[in-house]
C-alpha atoms as a PDB file:
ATOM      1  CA  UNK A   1      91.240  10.262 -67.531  1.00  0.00           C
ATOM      2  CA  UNK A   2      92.362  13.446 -65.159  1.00  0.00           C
ATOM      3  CA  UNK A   3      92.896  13.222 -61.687  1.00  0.00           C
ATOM      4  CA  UNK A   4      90.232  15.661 -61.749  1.00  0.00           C
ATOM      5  CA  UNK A   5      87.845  13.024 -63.186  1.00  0.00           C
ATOM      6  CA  UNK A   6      89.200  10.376 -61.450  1.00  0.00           C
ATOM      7  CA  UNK A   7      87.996  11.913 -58.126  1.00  0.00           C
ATOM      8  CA  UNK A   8      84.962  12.914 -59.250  1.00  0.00           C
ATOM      9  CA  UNK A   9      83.595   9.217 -59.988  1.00  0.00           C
ATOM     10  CA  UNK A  10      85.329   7.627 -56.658  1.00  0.00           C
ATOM     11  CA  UNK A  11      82.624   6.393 -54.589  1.00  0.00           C
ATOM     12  CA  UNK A  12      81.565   8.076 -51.478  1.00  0.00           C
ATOM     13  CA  UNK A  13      81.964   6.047 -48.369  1.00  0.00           C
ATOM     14  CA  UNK A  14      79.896   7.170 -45.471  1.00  0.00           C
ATOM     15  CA  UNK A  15      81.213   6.039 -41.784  1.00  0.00           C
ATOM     16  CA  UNK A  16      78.228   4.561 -39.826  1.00  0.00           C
ATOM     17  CA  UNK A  17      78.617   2.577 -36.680  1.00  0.00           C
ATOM     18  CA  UNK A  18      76.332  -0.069 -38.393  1.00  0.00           C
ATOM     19  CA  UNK A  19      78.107  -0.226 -41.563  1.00  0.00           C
ATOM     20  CA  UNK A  20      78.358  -3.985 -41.850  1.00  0.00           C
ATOM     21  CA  UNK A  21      76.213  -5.179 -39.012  1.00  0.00           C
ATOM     22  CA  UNK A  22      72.641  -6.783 -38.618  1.00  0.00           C
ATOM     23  CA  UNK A  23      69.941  -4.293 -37.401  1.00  0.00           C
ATOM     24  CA  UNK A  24      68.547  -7.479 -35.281  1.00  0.00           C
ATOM     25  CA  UNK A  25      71.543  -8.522 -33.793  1.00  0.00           C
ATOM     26  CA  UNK A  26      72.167  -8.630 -30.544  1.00  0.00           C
ATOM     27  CA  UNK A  27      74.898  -7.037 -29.570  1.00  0.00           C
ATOM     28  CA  UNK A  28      74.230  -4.559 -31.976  1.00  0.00           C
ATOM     29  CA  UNK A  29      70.715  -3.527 -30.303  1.00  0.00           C
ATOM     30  CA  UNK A  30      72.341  -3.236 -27.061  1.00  0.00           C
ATOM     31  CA  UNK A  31      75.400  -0.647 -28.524  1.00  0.00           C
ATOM     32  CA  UNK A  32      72.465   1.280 -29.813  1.00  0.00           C
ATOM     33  CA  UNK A  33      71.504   3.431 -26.656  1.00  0.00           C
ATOM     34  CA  UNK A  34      71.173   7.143 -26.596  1.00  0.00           C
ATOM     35  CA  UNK A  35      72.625   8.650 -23.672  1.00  0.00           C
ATOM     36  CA  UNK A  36      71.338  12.289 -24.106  1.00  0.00           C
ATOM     37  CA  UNK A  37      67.803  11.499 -25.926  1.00  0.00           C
ATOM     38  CA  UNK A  38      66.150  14.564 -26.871  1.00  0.00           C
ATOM     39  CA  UNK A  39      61.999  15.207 -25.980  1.00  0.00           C
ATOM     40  CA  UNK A  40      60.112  16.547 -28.897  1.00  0.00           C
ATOM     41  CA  UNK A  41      58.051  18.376 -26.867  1.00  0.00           C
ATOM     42  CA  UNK A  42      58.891  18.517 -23.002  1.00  0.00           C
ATOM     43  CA  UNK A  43      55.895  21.064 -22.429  1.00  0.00           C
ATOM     44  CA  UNK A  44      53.250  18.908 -23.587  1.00  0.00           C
ATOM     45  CA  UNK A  45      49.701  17.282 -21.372  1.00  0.00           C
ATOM     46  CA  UNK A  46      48.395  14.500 -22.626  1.00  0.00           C
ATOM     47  CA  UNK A  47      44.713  14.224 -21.641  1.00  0.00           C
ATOM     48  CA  UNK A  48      42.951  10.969 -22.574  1.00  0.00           C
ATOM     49  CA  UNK A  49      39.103  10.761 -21.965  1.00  0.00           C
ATOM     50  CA  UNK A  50      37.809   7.294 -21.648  1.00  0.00           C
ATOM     51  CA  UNK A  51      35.169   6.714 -24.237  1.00  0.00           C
ATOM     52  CA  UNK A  52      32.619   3.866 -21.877  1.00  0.00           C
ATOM     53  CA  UNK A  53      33.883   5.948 -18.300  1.00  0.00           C
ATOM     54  CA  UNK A  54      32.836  10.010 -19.827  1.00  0.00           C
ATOM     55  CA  UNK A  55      31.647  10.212 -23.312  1.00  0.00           C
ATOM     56  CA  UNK A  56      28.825   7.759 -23.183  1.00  0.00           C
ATOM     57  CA  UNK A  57      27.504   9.327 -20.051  1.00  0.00           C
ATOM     58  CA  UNK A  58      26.220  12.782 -22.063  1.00  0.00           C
ATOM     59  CA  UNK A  59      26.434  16.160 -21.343  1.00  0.00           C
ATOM     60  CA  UNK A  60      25.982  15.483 -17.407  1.00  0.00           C
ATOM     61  CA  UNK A  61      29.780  13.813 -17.525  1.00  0.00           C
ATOM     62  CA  UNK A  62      31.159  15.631 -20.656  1.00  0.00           C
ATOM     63  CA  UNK A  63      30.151  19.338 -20.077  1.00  0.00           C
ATOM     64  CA  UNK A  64      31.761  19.682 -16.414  1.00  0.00           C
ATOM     65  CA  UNK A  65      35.307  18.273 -17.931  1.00  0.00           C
ATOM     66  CA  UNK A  66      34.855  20.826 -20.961  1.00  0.00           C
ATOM     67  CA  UNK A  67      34.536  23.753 -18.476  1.00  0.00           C
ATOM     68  CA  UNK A  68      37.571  22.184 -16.278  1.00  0.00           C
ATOM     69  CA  UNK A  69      39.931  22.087 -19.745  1.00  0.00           C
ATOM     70  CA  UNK A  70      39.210  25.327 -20.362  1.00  0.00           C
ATOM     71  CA  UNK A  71      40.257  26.585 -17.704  1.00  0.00           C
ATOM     72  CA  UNK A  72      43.521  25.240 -17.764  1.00  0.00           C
ATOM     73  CA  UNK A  73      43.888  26.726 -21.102  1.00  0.00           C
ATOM     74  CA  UNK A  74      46.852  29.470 -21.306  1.00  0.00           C
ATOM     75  CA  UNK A  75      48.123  27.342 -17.834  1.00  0.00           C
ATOM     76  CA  UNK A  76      49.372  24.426 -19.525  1.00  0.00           C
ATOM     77  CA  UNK A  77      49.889  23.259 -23.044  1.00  0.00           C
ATOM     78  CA  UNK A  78      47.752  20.360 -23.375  1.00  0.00           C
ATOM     79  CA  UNK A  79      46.225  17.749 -26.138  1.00  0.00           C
ATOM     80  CA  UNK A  80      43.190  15.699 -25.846  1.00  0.00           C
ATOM     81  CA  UNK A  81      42.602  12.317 -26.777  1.00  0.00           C
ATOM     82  CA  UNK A  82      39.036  10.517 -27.278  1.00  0.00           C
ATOM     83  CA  UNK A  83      39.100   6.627 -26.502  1.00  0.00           C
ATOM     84  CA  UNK A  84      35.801   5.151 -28.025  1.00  0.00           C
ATOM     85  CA  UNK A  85      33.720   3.996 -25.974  1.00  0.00           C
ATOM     86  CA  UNK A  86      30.488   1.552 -25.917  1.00  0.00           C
ATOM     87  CA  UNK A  87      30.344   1.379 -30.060  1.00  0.00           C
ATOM     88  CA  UNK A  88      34.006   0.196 -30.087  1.00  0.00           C
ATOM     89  CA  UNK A  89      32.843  -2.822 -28.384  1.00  0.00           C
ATOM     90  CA  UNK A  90      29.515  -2.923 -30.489  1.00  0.00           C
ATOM     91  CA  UNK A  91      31.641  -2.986 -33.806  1.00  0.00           C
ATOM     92  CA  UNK A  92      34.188  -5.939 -32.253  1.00  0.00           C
ATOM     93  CA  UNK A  93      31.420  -8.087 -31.442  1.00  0.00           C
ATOM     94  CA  UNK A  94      30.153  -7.527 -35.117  1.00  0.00           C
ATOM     95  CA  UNK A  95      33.387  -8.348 -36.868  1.00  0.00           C
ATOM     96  CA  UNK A  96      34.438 -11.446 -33.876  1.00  0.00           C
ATOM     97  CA  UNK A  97      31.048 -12.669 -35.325  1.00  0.00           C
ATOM     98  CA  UNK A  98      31.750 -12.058 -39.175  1.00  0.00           C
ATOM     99  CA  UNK A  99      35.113 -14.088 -37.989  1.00  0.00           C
ATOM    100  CA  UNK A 100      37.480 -10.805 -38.951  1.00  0.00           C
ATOM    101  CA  UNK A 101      41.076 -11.357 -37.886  1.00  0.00           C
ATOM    102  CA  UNK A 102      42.728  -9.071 -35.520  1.00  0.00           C
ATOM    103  CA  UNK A 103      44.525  -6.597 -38.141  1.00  0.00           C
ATOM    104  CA  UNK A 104      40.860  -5.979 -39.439  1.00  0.00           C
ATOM    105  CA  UNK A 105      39.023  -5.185 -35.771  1.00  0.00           C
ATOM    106  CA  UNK A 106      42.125  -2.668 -35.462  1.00  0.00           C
ATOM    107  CA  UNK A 107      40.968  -0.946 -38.810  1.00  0.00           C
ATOM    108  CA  UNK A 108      37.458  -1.203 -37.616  1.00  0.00           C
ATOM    109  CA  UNK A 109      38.361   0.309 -33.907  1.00  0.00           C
ATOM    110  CA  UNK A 110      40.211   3.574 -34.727  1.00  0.00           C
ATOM    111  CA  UNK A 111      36.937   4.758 -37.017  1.00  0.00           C
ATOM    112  CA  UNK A 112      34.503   4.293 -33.990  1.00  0.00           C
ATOM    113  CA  UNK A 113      37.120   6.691 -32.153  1.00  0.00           C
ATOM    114  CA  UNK A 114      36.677   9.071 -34.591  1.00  0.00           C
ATOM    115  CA  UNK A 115      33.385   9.746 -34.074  1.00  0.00           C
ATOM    116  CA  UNK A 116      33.983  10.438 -30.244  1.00  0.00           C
ATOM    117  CA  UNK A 117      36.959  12.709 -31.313  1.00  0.00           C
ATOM    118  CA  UNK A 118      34.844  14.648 -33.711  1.00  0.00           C
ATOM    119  CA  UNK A 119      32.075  15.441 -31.405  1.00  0.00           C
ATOM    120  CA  UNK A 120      34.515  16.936 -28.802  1.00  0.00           C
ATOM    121  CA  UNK A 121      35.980  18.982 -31.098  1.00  0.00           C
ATOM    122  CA  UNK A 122      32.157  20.269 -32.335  1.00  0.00           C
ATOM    123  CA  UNK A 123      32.018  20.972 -28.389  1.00  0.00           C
ATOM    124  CA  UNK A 124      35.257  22.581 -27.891  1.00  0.00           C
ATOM    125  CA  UNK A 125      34.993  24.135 -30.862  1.00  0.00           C
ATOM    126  CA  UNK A 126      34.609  27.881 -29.655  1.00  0.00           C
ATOM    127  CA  UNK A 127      36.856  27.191 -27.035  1.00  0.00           C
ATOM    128  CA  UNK A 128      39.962  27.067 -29.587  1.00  0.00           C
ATOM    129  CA  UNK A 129      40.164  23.358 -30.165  1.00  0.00           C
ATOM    130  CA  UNK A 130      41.273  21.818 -33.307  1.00  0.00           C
ATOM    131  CA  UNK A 131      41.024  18.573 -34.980  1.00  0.00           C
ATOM    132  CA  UNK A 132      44.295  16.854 -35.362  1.00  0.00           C
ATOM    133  CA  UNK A 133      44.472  13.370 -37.201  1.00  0.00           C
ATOM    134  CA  UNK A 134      47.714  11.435 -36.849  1.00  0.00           C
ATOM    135  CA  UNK A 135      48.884  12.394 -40.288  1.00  0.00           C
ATOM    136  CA  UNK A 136      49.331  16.010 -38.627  1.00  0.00           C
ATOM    137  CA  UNK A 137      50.470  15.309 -35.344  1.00  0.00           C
ATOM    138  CA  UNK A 138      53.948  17.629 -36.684  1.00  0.00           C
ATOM    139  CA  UNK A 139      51.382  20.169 -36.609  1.00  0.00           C
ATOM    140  CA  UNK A 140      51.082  19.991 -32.705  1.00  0.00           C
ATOM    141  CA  UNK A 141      53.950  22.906 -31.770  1.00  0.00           C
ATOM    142  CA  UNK A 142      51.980  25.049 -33.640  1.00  0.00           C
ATOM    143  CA  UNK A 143      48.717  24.644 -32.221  1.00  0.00           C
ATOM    144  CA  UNK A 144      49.816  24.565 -28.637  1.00  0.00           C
ATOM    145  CA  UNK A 145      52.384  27.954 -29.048  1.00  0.00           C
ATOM    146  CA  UNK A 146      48.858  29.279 -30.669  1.00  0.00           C
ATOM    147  CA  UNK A 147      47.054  27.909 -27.220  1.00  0.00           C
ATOM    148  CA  UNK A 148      44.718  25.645 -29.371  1.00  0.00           C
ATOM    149  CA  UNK A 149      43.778  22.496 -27.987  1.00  0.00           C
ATOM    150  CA  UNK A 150      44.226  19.425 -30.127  1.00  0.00           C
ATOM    151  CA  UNK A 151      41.772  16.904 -30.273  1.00  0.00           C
ATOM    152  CA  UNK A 152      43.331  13.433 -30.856  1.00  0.00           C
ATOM    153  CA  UNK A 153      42.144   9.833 -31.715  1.00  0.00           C
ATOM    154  CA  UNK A 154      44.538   7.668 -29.757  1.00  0.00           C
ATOM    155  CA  UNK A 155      44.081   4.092 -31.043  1.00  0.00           C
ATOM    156  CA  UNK A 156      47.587   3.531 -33.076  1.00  0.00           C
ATOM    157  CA  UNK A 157      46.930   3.067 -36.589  1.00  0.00           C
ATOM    158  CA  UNK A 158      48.581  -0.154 -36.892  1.00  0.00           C
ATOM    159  CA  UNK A 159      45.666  -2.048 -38.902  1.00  0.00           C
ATOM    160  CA  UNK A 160      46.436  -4.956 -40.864  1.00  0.00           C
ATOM    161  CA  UNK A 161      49.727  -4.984 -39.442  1.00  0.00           C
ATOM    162  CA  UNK A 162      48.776  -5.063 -35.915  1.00  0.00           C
ATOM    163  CA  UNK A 163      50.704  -8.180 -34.297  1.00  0.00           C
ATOM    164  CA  UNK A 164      49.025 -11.155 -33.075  1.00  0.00           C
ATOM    165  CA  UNK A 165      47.545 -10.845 -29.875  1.00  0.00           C
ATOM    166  CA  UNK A 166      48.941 -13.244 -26.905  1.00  0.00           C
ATOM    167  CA  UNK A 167      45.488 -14.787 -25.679  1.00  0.00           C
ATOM    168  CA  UNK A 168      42.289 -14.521 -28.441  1.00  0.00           C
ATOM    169  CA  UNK A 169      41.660 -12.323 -31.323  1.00  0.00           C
ATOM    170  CA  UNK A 170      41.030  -8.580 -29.516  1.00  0.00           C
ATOM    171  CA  UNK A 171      43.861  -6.406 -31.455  1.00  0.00           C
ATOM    172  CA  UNK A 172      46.583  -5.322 -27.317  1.00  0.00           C
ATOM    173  CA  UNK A 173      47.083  -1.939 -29.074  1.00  0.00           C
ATOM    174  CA  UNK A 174      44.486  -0.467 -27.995  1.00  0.00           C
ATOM    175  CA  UNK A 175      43.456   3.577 -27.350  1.00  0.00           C
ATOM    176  CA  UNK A 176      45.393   3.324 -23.856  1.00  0.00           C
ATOM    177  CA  UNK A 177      48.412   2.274 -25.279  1.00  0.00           C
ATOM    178  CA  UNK A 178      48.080   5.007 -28.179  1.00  0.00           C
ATOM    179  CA  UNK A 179      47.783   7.658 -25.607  1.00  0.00           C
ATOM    180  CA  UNK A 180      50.779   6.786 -23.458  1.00  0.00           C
ATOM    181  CA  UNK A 181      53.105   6.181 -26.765  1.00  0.00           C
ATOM    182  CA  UNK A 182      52.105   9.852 -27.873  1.00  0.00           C
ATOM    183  CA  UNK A 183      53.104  11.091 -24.168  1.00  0.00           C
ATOM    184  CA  UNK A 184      56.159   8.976 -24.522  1.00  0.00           C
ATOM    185  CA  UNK A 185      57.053   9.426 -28.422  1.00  0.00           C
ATOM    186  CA  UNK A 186      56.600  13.487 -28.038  1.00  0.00           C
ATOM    187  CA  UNK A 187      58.437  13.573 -24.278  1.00  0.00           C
ATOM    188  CA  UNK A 188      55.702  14.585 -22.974  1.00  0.00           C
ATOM    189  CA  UNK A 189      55.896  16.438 -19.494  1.00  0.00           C
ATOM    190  CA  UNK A 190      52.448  14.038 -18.488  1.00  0.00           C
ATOM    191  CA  UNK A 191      49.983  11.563 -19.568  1.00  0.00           C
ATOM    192  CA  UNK A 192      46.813  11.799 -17.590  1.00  0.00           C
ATOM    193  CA  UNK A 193      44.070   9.077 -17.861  1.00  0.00           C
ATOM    194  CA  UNK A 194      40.603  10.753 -17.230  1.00  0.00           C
ATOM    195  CA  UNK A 195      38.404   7.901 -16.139  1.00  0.00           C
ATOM    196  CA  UNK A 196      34.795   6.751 -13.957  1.00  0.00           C
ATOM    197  CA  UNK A 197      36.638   5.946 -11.316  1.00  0.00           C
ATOM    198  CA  UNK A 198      38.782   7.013  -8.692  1.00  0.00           C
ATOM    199  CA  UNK A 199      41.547   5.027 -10.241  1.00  0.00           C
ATOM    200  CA  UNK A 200      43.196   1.887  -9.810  1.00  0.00           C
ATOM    201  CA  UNK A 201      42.251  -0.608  -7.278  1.00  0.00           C
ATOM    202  CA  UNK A 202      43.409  -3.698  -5.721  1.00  0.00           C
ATOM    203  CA  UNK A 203      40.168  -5.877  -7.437  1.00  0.00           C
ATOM    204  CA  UNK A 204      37.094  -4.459  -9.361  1.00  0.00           C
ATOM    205  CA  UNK A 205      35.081  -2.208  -6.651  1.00  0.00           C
ATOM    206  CA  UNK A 206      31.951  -2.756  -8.950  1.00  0.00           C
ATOM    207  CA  UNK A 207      32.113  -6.043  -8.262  1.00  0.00           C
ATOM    208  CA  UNK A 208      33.771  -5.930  -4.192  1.00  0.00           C
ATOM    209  CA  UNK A 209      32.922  -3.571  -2.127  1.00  0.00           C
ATOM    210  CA  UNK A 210      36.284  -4.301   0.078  1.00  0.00           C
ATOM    211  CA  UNK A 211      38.366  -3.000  -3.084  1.00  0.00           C
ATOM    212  CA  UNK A 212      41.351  -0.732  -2.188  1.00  0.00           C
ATOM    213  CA  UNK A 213      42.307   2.386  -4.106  1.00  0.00           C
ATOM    214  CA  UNK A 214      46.183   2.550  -4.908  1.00  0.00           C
ATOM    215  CA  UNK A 215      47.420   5.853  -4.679  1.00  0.00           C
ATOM    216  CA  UNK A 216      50.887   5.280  -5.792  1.00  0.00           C
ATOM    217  CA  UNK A 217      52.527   2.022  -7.407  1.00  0.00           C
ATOM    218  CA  UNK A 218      55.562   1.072 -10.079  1.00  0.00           C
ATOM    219  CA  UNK A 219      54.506  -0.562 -13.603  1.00  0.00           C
ATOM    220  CA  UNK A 220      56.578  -3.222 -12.719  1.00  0.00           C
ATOM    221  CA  UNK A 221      54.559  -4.176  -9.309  1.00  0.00           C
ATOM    222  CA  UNK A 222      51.432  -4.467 -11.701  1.00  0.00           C
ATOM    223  CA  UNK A 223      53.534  -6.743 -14.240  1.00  0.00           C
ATOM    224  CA  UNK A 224      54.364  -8.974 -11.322  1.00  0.00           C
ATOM    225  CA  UNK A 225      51.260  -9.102  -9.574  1.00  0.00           C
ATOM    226  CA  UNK A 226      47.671 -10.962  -9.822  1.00  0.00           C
ATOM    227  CA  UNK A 227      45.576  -8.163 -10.764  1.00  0.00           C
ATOM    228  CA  UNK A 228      42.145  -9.699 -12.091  1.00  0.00           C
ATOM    229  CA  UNK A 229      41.398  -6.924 -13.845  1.00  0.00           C
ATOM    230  CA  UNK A 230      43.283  -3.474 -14.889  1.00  0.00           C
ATOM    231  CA  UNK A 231      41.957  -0.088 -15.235  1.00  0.00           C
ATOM    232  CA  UNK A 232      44.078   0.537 -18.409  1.00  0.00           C
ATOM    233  CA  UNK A 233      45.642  -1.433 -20.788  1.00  0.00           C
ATOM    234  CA  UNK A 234      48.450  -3.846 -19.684  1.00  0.00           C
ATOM    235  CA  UNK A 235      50.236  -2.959 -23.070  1.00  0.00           C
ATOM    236  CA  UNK A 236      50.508   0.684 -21.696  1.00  0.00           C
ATOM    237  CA  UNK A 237      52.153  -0.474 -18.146  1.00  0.00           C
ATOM    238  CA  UNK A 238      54.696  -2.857 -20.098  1.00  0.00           C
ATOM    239  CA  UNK A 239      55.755   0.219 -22.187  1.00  0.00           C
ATOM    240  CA  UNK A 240      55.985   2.511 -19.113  1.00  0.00           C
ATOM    241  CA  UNK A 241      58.122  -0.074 -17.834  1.00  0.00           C
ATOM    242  CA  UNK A 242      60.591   0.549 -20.422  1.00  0.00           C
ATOM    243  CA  UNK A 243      60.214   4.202 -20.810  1.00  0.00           C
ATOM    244  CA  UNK A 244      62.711   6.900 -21.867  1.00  0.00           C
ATOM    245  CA  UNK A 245      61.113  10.192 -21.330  1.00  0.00           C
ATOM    246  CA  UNK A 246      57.963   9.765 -19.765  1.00  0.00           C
ATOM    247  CA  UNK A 247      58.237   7.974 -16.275  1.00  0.00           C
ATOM    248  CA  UNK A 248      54.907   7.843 -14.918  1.00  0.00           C
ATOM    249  CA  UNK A 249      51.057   8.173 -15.739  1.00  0.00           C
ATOM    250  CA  UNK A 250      48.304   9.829 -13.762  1.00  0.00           C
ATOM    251  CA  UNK A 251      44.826   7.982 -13.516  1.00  0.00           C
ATOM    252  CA  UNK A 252      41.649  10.193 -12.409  1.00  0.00           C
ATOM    253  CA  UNK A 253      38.062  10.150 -11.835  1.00  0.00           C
ATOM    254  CA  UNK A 254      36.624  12.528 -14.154  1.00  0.00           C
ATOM    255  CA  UNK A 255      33.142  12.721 -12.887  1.00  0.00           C
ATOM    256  CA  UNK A 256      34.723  14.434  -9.705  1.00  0.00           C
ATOM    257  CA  UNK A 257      35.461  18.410 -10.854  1.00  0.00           C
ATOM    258  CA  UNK A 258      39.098  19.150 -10.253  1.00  0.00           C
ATOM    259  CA  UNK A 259      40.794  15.787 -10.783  1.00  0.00           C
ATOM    260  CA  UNK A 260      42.296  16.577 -13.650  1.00  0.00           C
ATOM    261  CA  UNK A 261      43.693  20.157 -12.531  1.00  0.00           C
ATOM    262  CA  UNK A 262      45.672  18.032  -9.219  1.00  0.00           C
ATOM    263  CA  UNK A 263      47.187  15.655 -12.222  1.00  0.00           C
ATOM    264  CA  UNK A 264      48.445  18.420 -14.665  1.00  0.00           C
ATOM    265  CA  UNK A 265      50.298  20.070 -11.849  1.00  0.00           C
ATOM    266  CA  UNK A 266      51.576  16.826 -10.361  1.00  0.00           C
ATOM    267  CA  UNK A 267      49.643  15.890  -7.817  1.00  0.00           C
ATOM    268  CA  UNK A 268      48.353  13.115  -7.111  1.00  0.00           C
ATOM    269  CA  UNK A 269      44.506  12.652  -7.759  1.00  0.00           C
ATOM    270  CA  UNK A 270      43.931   9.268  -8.000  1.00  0.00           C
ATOM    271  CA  UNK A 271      46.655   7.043  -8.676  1.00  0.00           C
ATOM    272  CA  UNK A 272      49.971   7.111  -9.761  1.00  0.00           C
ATOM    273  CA  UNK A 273      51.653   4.674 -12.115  1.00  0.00           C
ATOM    274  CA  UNK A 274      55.537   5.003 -12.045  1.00  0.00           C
ATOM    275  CA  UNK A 275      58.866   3.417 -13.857  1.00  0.00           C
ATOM    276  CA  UNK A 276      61.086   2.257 -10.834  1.00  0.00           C
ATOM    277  CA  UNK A 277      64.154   3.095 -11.802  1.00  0.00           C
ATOM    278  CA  UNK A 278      67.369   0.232 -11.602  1.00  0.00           C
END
């Protein structure tokens, strides 16, 4: 055999820090930081509309946001997500009863959000929105250079393999979570949680009328604290906690005109959810 041929069926050896080593081991997960971490897309707005809080109010809640989006069309680069609302809870009661396990309520949840998705796009429709399912979310530089706005379904499509859930059977991922790992998995400049209320309080105001509004607090004061009950999904604070790109989350009151425009140029109107920093 030639040298010539001798070369040619050597083996190529390709020099990886990993060569050799378990993906789960310890040492090896902590060597595995990136210093210099690049953001998909630094420009984008996440929007997410709460599905109970807007949607399910009608036209009287829904039209006065549509006219506020619009307007911050050509400002900002922005993508709207659609949580689902009273029928997502309607469905889980269904399958809880039919004794589903949690990786089939998560297939069960993300179609109910669908529906709310597809009848804000049918709204926005002629204002340049466009329907964007998850298998086309590398589509999203291309509608938002075009000044589209994407309409999103934010519950993460984990289904069957969506992991047990610490306390009952309701799948943690849920469309909060979905919305801030977009924000976070893009780089996203904001995330910006459009809800009924003004945004998070010390204890339910529905239930005490002493309740306190919040204006600005760290992820990790809510981890540590006894909150009885949180405006958005725990899951969402933990991974704030540990976030990369995007470092903190606006929550507003939708119903009030103009919320949303103080949140997309960083103000704060409502409350503020932030990653204190070591």
């Amino acid at each position: 055999m030639s040298n010539k041929n001798k070369k040619a069926s050597n083996r190529i050896h390709l020099d990886s820090r990993f060569t050799r080593e378990s993906l789960v081991d310890r040492k090896v997960l902590s060597d595995s930081e990136v210093i210099n971490e690049i953001a998909i897309l630094p420009y984008l707005d996440v929007i997410s509309i709460g599905g109970s809080s807007i949607i399910d109010k009608g036209k009287s809640a829904v039209f006065p946001l549509i006219e506020e989006l619009v307007a911050l069309k050509g400002q900002f680069k922005f993508a709207v997500g659609v949580t689902g609302g009273v029928r997502v809870k309607h469905a889980m009661a269904i399958g809880l009863d039919f004794g589903l396990p949690v990786g089939g309520l998560a297939m069960i949840v993300g179609a109910n959000e669908e529906q709310n998705a597809n009848m804000l796009y049918s709204l926005m429709a002629k204002h340049g929105a466009v329907r964007v399912p998850k298998d086309d979310y590398a589509d999203l530089p291309h509608y938002l250079v075009d000044e589209m706005i994407p309409i999103l379904t934010l519950n993460p499509p984990h289904h069957y393999w969506e992991k047990p859930p610490k306390k009952g059977v309701l799948p943690e991922s849920g469309a909060d979570f979905g919305a801030y790992m977009t924000a976070e998995g893009m780089g996203a400049r904001s995330m910006i949680f459009v809800k009924d209320q003004d945004g998070l309080f010390d204890k339910d105001p529905a239930k005490n009328e002493d309740a306190k509004l919040i204006k600005r607090i760290s992820a990790q004061e809510i981890l540590e604290g006894d909150f009885e009950d949180l405006i958005i999904d725990r899951l969402a604070i933990e991974m704030l906690a540990k976030a990369r790109h995007l470092k903190e989350i606006h929550i507003v009151n939708g119903l009030k005109p103009g919320n949303i425009t103080k949140a997309i140029n960083g103000k704060n109107g409502g409350t503020i959810i932030y990653k204190k920093e070591d």
